[in-house]
C-alpha atoms as a PDB file:
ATOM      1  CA  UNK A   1      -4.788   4.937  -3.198  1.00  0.00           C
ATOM      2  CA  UNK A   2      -6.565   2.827  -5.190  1.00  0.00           C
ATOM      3  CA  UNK A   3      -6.045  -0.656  -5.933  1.00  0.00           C
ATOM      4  CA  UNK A   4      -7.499  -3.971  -7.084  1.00  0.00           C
ATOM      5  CA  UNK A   5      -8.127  -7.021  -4.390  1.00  0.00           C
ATOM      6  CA  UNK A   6      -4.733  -9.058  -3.816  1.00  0.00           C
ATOM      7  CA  UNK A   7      -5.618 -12.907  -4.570  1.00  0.00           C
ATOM      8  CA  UNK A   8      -4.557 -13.591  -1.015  1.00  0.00           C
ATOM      9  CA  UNK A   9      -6.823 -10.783   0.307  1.00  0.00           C
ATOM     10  CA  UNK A  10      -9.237 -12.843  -2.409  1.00  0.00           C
ATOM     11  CA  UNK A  11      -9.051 -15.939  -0.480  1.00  0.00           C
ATOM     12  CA  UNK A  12      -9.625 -14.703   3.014  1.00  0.00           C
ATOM     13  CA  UNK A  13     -12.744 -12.711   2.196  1.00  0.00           C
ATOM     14  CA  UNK A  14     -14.195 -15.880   0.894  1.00  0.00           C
ATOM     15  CA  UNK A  15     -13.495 -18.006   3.416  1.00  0.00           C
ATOM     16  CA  UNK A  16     -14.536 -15.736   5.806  1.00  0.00           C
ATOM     17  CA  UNK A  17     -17.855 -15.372   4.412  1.00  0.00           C
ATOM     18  CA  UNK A  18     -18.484 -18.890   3.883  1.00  0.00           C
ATOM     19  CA  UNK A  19     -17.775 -19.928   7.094  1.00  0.00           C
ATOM     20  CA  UNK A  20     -18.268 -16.946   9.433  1.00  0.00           C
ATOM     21  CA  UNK A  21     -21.152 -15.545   7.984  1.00  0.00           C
ATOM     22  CA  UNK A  22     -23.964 -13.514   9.912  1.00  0.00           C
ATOM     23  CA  UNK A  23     -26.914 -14.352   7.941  1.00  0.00           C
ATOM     24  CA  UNK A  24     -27.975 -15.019   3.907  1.00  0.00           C
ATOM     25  CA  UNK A  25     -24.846 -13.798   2.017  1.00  0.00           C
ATOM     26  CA  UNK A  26     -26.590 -12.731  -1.937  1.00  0.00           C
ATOM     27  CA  UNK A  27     -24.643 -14.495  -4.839  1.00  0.00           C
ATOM     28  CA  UNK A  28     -24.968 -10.981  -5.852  1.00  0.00           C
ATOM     29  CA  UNK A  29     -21.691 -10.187  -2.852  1.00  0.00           C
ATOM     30  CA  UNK A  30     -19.526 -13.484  -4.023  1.00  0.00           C
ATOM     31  CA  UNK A  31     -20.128 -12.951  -7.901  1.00  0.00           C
ATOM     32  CA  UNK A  32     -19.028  -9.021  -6.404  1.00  0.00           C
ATOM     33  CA  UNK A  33     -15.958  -9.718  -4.798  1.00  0.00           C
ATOM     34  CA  UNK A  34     -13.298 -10.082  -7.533  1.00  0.00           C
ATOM     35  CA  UNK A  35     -14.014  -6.475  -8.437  1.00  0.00           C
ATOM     36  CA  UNK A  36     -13.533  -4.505  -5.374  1.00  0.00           C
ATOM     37  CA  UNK A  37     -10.595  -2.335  -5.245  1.00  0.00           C
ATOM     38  CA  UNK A  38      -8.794  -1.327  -2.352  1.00  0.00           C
ATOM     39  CA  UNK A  39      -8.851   2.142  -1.238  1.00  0.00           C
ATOM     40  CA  UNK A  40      -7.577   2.333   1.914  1.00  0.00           C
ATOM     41  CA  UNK A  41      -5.028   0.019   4.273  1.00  0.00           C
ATOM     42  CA  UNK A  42      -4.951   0.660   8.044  1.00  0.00           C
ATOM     43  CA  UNK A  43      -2.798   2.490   9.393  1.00  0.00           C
ATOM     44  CA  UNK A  44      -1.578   0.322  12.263  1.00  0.00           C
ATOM     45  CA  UNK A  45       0.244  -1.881   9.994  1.00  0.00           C
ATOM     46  CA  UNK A  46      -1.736  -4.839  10.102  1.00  0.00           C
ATOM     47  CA  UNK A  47      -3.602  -6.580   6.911  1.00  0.00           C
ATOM     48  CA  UNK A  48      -6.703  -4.759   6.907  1.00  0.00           C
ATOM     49  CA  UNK A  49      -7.812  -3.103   4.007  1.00  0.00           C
ATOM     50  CA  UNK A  50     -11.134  -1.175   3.044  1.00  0.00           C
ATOM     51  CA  UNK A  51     -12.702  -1.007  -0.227  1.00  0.00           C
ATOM     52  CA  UNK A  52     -14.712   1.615  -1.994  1.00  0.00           C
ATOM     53  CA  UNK A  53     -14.902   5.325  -2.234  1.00  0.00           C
ATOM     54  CA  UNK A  54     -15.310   6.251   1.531  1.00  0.00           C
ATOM     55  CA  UNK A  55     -12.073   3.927   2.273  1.00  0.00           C
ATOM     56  CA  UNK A  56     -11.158   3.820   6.590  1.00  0.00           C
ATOM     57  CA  UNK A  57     -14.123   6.103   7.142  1.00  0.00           C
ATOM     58  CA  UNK A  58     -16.596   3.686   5.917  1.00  0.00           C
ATOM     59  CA  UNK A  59     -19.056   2.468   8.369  1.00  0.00           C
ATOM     60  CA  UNK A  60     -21.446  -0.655   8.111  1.00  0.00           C
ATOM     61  CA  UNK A  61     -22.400  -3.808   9.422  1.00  0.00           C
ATOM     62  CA  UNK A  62     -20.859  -6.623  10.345  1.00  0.00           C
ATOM     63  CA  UNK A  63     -21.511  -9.484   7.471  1.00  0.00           C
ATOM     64  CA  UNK A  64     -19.466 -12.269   8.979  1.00  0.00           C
ATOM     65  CA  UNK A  65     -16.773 -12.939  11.507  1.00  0.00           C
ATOM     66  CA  UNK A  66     -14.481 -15.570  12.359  1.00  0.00           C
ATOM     67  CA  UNK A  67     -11.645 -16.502  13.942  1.00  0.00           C
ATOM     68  CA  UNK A  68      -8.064 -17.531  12.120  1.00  0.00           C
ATOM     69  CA  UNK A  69      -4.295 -17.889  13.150  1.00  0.00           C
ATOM     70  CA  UNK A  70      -1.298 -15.943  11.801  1.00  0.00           C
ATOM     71  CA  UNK A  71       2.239 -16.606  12.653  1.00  0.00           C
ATOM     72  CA  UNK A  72       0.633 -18.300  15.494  1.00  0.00           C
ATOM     73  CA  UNK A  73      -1.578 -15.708  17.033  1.00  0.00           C
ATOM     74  CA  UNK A  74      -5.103 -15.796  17.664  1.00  0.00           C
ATOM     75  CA  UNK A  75      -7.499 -13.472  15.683  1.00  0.00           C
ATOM     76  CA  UNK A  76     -10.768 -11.958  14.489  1.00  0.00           C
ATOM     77  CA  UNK A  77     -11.486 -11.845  10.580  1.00  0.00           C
ATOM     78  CA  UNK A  78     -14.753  -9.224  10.206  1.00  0.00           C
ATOM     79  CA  UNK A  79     -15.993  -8.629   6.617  1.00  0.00           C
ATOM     80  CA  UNK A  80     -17.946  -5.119   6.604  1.00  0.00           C
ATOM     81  CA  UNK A  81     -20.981  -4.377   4.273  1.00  0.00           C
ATOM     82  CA  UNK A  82     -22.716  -1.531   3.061  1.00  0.00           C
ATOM     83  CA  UNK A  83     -26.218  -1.822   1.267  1.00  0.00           C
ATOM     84  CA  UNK A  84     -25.323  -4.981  -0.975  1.00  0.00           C
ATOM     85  CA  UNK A  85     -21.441  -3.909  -0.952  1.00  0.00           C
ATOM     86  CA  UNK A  86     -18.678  -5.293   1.040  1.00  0.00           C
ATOM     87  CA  UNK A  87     -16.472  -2.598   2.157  1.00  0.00           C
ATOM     88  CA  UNK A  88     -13.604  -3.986   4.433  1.00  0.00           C
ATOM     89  CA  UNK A  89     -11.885  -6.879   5.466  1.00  0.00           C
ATOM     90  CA  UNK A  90     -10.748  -6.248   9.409  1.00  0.00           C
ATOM     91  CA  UNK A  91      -8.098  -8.077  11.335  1.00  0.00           C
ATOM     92  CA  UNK A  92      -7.836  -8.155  14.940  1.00  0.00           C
ATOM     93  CA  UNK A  93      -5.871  -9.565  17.277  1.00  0.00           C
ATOM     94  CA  UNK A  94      -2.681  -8.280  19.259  1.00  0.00           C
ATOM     95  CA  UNK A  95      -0.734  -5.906  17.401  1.00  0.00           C
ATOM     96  CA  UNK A  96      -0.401  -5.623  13.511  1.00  0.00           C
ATOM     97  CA  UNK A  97      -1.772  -8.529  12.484  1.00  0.00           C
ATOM     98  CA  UNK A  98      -0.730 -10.619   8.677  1.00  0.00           C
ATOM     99  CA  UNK A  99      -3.341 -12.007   6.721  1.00  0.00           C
ATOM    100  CA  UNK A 100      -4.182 -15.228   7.094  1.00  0.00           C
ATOM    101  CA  UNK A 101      -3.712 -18.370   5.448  1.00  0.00           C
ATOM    102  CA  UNK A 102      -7.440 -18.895   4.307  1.00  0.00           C
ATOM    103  CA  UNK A 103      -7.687 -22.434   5.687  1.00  0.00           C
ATOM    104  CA  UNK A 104      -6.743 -21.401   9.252  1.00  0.00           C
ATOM    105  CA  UNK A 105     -10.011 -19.409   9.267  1.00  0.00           C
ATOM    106  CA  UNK A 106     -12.992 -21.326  11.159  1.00  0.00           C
ATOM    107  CA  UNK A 107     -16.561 -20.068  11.973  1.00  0.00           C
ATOM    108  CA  UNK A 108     -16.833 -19.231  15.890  1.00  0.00           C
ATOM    109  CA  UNK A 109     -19.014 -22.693  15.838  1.00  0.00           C
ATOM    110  CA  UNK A 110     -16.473 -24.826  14.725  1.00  0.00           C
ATOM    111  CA  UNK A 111     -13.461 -26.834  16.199  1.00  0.00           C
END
């Protein structure tokens, strides 16, 4: 499966990163981000997707996290990196979880 990034999936990553972020994000990632391609969904159902060639096997570190709603549940939004690379965009919460709407999504700091 291969695929390029949704413009919803577009949105979320961003906002995610600008508000949830762990550290320094490089201009390099942002400028990056329109690019990636989807190569793997989860396989619970949920929103999740993974990008690049190792797809739901790839393992990094946490770049940012945050917290958002959809269809009124609470949950996590975790953007994964690799090197300079981001390679997923998790969602977790209670059951298969939708994306969601990019303005629900708040650092852990925030209100």
């Amino acid at each position: 499966m291969s695929r390029p990034i949704a413009p919803s999936e577009l949105a979320v990553l961003e906002r995610a990163l600008k508000v949830g972020a762990r550290g320094v994000v490089p201009a390099s990632i942002f400028l990056s981000l329109h690019e990636l391609q989807v190569t793997a969904i989860c396989k619970c159902g949920c929103a999740t997707v993974w990008f690049g060639a190792k797809g739901d096997a790839a393992s990094g570190h946490r770049l940012a996290e945050a917290q958002a709603i959809s269809n009124g549940q609470h949950m996590e939004v975790l953007v994964w990196s690799e090197e300079q690379s981001v390679i997923g965009l998790e969602l977790v919460g209670p059951g298969p979880m939708a994306l969601p709407d990019p303005l629900t999504i708040r650092g852990y700091g925030e209100a």
